[in-house]
N, C-alpha and C. Protein backbone atom coordinates (compact mmCIF):
# COMPACT_ATOMS: atom_id res chain seq x y z
N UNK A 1 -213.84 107.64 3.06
CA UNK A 1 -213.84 108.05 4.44
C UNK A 1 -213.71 109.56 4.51
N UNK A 2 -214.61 110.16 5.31
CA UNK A 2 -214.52 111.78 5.12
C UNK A 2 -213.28 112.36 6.18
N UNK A 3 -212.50 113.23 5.33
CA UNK A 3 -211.28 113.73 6.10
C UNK A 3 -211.35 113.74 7.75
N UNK A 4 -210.26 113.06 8.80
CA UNK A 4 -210.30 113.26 9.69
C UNK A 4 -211.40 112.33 10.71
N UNK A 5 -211.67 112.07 9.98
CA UNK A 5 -212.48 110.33 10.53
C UNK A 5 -212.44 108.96 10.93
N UNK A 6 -213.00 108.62 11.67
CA UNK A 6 -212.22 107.20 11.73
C UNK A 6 -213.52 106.03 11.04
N UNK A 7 -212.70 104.81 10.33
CA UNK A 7 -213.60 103.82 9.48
C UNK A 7 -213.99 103.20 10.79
N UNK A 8 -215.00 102.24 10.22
CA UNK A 8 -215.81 101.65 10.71
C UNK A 8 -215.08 100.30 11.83
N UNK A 9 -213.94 99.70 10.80
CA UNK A 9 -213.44 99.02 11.71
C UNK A 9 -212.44 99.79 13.02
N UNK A 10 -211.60 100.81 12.84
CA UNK A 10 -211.12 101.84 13.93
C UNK A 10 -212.32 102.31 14.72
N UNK A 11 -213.79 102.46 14.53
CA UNK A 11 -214.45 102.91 15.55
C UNK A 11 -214.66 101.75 16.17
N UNK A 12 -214.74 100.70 15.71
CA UNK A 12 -214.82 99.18 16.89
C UNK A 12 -213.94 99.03 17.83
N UNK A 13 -212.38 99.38 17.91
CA UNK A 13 -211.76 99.11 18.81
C UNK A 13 -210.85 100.40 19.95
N UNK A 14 -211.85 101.89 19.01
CA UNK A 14 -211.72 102.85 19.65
C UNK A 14 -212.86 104.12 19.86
N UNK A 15 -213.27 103.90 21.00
CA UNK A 15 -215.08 104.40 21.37
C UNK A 15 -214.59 105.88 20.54
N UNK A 16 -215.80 106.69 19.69
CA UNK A 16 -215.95 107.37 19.00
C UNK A 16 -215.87 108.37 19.93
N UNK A 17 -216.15 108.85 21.42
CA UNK A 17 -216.22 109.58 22.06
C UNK A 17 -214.73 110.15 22.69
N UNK A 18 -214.15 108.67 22.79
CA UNK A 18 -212.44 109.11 22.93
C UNK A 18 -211.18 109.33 22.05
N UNK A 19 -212.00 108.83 20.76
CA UNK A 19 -211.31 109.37 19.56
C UNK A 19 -211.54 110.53 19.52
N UNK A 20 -212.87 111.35 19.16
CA UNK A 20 -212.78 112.51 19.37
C UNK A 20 -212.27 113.67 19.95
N UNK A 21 -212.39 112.93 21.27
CA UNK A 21 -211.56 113.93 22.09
C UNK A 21 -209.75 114.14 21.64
N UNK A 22 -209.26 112.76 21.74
CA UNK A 22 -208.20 112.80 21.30
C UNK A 22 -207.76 113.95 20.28
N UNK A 23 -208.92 113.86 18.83
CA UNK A 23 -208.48 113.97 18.06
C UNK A 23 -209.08 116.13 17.52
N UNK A 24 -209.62 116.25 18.88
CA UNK A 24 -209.73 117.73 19.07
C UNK A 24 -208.25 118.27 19.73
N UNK A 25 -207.65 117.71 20.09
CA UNK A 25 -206.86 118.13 21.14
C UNK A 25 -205.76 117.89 20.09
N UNK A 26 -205.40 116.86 19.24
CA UNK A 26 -204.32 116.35 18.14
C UNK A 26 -204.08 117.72 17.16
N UNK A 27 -205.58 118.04 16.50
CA UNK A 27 -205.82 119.60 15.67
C UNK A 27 -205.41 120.59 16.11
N UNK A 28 -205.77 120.94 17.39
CA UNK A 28 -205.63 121.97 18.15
C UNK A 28 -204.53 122.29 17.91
N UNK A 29 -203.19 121.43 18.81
CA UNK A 29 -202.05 121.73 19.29
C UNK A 29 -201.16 121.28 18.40
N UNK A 30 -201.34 120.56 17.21
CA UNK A 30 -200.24 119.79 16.49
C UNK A 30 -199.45 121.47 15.65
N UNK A 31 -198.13 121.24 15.57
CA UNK A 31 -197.20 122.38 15.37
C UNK A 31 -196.80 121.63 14.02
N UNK A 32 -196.99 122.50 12.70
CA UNK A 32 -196.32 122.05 11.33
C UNK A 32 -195.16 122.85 11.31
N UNK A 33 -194.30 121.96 10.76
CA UNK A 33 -192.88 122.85 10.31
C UNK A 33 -192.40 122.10 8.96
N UNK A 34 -192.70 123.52 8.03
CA UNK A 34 -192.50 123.05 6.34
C UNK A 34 -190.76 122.92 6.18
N UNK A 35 -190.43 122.01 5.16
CA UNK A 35 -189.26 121.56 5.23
C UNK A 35 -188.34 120.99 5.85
N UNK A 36 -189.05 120.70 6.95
CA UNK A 36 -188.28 119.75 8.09
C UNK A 36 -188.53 118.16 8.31
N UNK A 37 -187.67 117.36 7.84
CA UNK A 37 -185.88 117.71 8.69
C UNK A 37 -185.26 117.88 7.19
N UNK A 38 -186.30 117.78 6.42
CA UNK A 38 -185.78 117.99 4.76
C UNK A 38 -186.37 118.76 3.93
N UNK A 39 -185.99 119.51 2.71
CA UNK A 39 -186.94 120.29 1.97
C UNK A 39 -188.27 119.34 1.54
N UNK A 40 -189.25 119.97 1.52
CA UNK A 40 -190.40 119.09 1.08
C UNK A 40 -191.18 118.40 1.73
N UNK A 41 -190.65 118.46 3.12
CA UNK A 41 -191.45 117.36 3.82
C UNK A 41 -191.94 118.78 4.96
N UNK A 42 -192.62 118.16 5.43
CA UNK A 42 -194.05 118.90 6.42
C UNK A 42 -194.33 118.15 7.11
N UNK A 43 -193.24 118.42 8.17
CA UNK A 43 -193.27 117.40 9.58
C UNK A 43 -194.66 118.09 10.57
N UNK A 44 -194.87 117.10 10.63
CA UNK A 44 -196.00 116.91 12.05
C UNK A 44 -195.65 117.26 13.87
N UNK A 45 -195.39 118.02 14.12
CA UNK A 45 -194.42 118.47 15.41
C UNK A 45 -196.17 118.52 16.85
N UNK A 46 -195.71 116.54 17.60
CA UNK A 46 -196.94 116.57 18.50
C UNK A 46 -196.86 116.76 19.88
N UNK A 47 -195.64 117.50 20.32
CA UNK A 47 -194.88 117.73 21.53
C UNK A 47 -195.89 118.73 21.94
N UNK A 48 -196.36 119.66 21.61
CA UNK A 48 -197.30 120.24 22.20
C UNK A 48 -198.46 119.43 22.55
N UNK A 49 -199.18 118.71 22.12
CA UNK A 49 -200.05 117.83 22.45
C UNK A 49 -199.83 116.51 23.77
N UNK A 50 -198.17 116.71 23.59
CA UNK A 50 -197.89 115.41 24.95
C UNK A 50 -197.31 116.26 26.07
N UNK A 51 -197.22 117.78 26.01
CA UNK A 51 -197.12 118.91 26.98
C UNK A 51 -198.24 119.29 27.34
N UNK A 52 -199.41 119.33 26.75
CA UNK A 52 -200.89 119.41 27.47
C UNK A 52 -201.61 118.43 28.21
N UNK A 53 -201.68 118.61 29.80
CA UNK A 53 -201.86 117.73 30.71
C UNK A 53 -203.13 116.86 30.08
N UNK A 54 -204.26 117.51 29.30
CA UNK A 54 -205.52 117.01 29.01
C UNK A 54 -204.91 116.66 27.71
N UNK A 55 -204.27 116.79 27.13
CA UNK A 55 -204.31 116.51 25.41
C UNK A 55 -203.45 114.98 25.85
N UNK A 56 -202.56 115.09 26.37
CA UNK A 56 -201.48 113.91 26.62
C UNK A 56 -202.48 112.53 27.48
N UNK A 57 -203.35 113.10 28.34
CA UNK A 57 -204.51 111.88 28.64
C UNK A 57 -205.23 111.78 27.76
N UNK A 58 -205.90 112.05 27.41
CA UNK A 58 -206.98 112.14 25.88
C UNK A 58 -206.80 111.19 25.16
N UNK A 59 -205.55 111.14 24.59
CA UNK A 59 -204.70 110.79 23.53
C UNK A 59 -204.09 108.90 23.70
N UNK A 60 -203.51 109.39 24.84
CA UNK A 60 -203.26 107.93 25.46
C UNK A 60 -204.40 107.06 25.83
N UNK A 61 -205.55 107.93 26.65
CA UNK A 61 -206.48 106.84 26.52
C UNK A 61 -207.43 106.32 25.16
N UNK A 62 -207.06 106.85 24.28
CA UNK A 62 -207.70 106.89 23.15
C UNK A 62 -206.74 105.67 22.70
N UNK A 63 -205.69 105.74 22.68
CA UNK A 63 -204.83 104.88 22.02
C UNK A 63 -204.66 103.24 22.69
N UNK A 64 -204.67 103.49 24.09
CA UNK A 64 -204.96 101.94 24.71
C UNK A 64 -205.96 101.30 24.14
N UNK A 65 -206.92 101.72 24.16
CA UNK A 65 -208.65 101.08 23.84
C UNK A 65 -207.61 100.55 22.40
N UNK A 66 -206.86 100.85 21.87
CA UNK A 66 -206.75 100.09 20.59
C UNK A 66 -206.03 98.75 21.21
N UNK A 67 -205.58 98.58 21.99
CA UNK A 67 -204.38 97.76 22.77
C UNK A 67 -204.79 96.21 23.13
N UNK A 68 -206.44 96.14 22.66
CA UNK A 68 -207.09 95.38 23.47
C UNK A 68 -206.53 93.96 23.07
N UNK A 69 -206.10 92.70 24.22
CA UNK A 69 -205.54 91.50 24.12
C UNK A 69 -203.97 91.25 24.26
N UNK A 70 -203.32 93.21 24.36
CA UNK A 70 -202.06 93.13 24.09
C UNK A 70 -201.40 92.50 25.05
N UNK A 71 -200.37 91.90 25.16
CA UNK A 71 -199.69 92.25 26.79
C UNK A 71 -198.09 92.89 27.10
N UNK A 72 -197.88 93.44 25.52
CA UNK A 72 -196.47 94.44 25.32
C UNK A 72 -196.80 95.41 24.20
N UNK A 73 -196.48 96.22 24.79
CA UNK A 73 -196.39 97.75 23.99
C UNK A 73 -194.89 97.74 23.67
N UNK A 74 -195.23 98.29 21.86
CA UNK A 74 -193.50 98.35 21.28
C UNK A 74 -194.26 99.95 20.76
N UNK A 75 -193.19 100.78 21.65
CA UNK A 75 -192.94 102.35 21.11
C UNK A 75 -192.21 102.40 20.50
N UNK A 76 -191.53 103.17 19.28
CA UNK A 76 -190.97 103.48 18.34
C UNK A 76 -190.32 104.81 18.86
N UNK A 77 -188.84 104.60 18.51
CA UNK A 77 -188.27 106.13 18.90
C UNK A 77 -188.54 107.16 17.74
N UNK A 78 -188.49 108.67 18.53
CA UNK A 78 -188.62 108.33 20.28
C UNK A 78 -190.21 108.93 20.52
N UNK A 79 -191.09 109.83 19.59
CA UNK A 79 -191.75 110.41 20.05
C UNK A 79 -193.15 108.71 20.81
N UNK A 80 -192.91 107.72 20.12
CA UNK A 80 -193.67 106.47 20.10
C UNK A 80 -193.15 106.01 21.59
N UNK A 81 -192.28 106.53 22.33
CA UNK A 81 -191.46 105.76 23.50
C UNK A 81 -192.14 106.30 24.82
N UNK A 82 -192.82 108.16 24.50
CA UNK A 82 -193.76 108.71 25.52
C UNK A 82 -195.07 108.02 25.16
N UNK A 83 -195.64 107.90 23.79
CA UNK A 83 -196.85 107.73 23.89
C UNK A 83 -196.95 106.33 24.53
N UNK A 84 -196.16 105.39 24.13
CA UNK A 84 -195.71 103.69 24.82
C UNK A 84 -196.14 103.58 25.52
N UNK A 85 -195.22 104.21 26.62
CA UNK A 85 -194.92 104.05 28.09
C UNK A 85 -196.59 104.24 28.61
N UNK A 86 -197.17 105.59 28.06
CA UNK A 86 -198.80 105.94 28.80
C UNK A 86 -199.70 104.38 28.61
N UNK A 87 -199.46 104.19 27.34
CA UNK A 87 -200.36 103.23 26.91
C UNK A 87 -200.13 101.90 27.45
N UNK A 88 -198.69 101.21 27.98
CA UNK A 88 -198.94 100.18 28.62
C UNK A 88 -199.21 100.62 30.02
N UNK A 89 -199.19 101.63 30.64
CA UNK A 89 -199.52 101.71 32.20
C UNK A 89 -201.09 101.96 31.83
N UNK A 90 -201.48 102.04 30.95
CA UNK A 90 -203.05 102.25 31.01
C UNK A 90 -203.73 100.31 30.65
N UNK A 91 -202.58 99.89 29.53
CA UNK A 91 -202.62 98.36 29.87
C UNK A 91 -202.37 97.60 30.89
N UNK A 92 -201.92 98.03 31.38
CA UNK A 92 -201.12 97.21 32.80
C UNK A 92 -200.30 96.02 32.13
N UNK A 93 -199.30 96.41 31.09
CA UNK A 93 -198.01 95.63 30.37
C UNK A 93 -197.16 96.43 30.70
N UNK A 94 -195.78 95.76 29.87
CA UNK A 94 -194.49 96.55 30.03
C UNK A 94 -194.47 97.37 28.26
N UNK A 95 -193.41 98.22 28.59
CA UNK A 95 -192.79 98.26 26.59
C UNK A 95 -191.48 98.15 26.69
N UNK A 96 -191.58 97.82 24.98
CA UNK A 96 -190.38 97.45 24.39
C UNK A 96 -189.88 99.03 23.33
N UNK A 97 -189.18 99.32 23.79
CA UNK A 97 -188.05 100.49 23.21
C UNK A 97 -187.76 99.89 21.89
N UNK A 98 -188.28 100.38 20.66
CA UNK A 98 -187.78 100.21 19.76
C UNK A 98 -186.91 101.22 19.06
N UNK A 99 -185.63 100.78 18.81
CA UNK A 99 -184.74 102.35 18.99
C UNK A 99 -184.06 102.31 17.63
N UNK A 100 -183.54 103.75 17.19
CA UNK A 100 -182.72 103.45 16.29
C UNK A 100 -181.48 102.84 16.37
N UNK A 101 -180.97 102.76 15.03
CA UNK A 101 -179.72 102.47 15.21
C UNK A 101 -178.35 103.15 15.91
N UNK A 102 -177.26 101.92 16.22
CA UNK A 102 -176.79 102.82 17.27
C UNK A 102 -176.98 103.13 18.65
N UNK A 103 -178.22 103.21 18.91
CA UNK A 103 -178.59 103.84 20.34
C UNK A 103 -178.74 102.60 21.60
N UNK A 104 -178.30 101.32 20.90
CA UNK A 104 -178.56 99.96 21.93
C UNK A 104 -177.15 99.19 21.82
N UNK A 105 -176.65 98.58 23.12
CA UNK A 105 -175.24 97.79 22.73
C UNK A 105 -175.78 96.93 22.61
N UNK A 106 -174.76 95.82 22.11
CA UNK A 106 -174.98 94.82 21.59
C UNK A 106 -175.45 93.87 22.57
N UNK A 107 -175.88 92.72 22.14
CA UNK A 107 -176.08 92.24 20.71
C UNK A 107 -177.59 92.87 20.62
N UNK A 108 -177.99 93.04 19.10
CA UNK A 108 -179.37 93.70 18.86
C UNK A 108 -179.87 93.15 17.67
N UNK A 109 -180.97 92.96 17.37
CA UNK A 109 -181.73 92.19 15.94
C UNK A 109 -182.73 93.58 15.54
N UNK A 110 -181.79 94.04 14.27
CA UNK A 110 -182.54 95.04 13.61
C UNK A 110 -182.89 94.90 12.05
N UNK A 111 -183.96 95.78 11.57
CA UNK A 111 -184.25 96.12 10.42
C UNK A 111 -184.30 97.27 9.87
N UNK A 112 -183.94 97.18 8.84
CA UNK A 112 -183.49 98.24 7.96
C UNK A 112 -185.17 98.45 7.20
N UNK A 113 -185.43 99.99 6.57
CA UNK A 113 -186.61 100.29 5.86
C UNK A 113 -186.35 101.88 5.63
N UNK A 114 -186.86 101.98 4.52
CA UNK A 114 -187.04 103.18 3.56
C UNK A 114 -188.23 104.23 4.48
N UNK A 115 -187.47 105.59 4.34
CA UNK A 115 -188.77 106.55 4.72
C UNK A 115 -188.94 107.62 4.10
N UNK A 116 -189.33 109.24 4.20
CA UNK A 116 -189.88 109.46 3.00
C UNK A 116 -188.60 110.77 2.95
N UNK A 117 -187.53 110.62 3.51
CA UNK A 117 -186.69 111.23 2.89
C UNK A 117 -185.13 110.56 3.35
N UNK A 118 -185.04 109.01 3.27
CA UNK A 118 -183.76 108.37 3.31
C UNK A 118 -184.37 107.06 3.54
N UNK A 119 -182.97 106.59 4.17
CA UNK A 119 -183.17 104.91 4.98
C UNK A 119 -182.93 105.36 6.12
N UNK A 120 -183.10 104.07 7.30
CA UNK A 120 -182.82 104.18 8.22
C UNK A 120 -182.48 102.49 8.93
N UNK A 121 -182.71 102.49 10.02
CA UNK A 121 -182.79 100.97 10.56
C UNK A 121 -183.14 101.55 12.31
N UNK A 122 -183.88 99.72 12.42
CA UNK A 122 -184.49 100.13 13.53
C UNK A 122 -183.68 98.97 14.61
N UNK A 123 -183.79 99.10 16.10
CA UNK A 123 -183.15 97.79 16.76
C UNK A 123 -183.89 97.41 18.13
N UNK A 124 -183.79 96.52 18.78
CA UNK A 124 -183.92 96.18 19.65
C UNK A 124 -183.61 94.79 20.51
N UNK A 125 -183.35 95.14 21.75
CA UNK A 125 -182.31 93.93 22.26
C UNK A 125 -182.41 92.25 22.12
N UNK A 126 -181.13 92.11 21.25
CA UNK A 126 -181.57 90.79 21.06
C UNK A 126 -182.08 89.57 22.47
N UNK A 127 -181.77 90.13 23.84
CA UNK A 127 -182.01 89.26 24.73
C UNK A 127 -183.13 89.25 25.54
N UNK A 128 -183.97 90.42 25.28
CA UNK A 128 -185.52 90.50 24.98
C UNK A 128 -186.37 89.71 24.24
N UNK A 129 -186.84 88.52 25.32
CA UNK A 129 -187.43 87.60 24.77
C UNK A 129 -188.69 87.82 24.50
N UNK A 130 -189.57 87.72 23.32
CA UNK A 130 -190.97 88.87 22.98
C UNK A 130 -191.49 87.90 22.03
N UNK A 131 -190.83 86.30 21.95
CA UNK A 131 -191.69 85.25 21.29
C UNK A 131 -193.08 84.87 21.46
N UNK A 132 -193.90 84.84 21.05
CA UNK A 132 -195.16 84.77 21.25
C UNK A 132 -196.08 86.08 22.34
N UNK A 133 -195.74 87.02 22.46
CA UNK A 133 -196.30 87.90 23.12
C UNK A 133 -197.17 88.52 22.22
N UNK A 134 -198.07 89.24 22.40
CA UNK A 134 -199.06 89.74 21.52
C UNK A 134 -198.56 91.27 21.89
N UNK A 135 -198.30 92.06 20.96
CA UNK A 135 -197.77 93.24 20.99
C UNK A 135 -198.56 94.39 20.18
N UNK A 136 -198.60 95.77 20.93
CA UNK A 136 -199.72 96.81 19.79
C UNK A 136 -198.35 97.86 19.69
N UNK A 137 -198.15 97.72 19.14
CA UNK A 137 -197.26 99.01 18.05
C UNK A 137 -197.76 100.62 18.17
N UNK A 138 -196.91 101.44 18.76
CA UNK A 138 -197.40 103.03 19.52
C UNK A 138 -196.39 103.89 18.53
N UNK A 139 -196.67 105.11 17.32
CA UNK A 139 -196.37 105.56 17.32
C UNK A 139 -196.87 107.09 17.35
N UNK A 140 -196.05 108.24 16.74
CA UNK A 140 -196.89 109.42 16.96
C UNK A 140 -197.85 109.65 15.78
N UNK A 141 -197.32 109.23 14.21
CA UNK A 141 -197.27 110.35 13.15
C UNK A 141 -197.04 108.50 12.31
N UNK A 142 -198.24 108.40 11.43
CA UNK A 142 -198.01 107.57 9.90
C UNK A 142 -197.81 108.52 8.88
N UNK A 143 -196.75 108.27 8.39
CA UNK A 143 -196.10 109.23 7.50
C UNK A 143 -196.72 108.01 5.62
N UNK A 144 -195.63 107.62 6.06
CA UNK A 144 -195.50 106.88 4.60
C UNK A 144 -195.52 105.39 5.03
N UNK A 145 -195.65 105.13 6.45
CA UNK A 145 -195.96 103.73 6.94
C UNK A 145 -194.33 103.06 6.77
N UNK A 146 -193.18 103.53 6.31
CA UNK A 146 -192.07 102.43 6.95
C UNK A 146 -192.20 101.66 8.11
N UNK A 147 -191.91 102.99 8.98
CA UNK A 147 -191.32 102.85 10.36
C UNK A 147 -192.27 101.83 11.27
N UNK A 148 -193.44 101.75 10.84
CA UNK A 148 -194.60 100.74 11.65
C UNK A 148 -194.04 99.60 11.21
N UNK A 149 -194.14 99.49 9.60
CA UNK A 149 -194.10 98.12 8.78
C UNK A 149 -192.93 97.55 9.01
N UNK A 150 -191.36 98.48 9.18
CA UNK A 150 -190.37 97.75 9.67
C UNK A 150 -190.05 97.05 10.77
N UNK A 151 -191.19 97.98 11.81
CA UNK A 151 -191.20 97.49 13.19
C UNK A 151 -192.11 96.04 13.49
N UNK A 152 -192.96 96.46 12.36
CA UNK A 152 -194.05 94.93 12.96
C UNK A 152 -193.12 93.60 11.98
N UNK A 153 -192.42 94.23 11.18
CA UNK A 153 -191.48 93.40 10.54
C UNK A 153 -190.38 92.21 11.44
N UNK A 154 -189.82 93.46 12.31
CA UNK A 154 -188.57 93.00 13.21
C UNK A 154 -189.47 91.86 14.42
N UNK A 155 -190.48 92.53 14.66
CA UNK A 155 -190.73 92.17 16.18
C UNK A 155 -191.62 90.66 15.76
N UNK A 156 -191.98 90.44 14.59
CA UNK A 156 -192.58 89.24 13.73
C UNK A 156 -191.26 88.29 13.89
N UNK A 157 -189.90 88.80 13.56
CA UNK A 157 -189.07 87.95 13.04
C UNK A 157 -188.90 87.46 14.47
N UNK A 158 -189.22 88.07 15.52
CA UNK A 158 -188.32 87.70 16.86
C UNK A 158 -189.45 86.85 17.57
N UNK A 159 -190.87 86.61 16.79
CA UNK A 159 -191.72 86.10 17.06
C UNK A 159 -192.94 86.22 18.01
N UNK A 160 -193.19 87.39 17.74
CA UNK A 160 -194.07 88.48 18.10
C UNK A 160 -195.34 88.59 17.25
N UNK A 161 -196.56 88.09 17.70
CA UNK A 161 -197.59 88.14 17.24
C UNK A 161 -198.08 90.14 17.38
N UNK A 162 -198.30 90.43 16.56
CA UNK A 162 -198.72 91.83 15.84
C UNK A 162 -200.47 92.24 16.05
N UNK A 163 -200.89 92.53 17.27
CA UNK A 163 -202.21 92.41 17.63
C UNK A 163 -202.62 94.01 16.95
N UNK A 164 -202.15 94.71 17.11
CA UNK A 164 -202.18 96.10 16.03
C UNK A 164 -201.43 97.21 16.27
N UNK A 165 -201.58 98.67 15.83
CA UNK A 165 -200.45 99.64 15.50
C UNK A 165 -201.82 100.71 15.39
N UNK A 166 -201.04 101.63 16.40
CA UNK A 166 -202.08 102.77 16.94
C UNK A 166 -201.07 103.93 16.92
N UNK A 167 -201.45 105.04 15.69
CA UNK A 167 -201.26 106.30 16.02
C UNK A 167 -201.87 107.55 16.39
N UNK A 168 -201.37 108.79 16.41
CA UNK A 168 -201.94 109.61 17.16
C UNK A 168 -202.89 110.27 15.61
N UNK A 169 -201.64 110.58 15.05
CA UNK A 169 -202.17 111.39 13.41
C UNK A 169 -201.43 110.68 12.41
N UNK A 170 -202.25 110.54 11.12
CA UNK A 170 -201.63 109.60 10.11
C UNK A 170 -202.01 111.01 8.73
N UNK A 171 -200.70 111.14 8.13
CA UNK A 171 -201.12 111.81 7.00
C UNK A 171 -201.46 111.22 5.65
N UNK A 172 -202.59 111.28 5.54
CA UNK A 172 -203.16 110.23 4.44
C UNK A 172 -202.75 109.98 3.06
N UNK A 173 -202.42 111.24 2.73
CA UNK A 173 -201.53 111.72 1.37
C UNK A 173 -200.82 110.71 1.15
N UNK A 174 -199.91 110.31 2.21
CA UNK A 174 -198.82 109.54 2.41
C UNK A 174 -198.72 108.52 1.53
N UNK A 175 -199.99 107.61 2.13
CA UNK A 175 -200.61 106.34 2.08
C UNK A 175 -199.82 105.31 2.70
N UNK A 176 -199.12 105.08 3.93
CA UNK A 176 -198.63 104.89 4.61
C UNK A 176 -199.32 103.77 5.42
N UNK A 177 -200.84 104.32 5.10
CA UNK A 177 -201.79 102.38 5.80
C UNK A 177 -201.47 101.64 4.27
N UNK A 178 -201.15 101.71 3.48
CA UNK A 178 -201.04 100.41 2.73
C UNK A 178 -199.68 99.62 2.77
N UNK A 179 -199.23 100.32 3.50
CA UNK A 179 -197.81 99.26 4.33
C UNK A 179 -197.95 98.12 5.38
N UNK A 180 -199.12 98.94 6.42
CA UNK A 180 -199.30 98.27 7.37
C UNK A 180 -200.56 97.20 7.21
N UNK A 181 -199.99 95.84 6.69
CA UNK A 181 -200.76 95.14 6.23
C UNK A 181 -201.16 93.86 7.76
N UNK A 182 -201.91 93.17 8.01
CA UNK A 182 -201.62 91.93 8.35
C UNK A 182 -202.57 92.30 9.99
N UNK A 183 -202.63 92.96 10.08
CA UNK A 183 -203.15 93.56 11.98
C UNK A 183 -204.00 94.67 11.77
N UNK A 184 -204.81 95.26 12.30
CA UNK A 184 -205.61 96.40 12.60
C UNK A 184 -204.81 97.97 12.91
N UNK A 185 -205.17 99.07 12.14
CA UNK A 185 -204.23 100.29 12.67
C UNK A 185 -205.49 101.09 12.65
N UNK A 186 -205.03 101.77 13.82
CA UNK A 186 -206.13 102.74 14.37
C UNK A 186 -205.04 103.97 14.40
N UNK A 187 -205.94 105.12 14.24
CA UNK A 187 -205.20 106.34 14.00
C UNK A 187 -206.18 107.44 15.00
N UNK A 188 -206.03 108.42 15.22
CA UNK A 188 -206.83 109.16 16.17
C UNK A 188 -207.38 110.49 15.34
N UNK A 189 -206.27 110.74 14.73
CA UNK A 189 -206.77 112.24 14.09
C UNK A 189 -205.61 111.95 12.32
N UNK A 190 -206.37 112.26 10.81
CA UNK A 190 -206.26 112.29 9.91
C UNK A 190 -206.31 113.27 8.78
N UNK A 191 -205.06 113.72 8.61
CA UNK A 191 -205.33 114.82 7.49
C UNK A 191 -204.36 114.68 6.36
């Protein structure tokens, strides 16, 4: 696949014309910061891109078209919780806050998963009933693919059919799609 492209199956469930756009606007404005939040790592900083009135539509509508059949959006904290929210009002669903740990009272059904500089764990309310709902997974940035795989992990256990997992930019290096096994992941912009 030539850098920054999308395969054949990602152009089926996201028109090539709104990927693009998306993924001019992703290049443009995406802010790198070397060594952050750890030495070695080369965080992806896409807050400028969800502060640009046109980059932040672009982007979201690029990312619904992946959504198709859903009827719940699970954002990932937190930068996954803005892109979420766009993408089910462009679905006409609700989302589900998938948060870290800590940040939900009880009672909560979480999973724990490795990322590319610790552990972590993820949660969400255990009285959020999300059994059989067909759900598309919103985050900003595929790093090394935990944080998707833990999430489509948790929201599986709670009995959540996994219709797919849509990001904005996936760093390929990573290899972070060979986590996300089992559902379709569409990415917008790739380097």
């Amino acid at each position: 696949m030539e850098h920054g492209s999308l395969d054949t199956a990602q152009v089926n469930r996201v028109s090539e014309e709104r990927a693009s756009i998306a993924s001019d606007h992703i290049d443009r404005l995406t802010r790198w910061a070397d060594d952050f939040p750890v030495d070695g790592v080369r965080f992806a900083d896409l807050t400028p891109v969800f502060a640009d009135p046109d980059g932040l539509k672009a982007v979201v509508a690029a990312l619904a078209e992946a959504g198709s059949g859903a009827d719940l959006v699970a954002g990932i904290d937190a930068r996954g919780f803005l892109l979420g929210a766009g993408v089910a009002l462009e679905l006409g669903t609700g989302i589900l806050a998938v948060r870290k740990a800590g940040k939900l009272p009880p009672p909560v059904v979480a999973q724990s998963y490795e990322l590319e500089y610790g552990s972590a764990e993820l949660e969400i309310p255990a009285d959020v009933d999300i059994s059989g709902r067909k759900v598309l997974i919103v985050d900003d940035v595929l790093a090394t693919g935990g944080t998707i795989a833990a999430t489509a992990e948790l929201l599986r256990a709670c009995g959540a059919e996994i219709v797919g997992a849509a990001v904005a930019l996936e760093i390929a290096v990573l290899a972070g799609r060979g986590k996300c096994e089992g559902y379709p992941l569409v990415c917008l912009r790739q380097v």
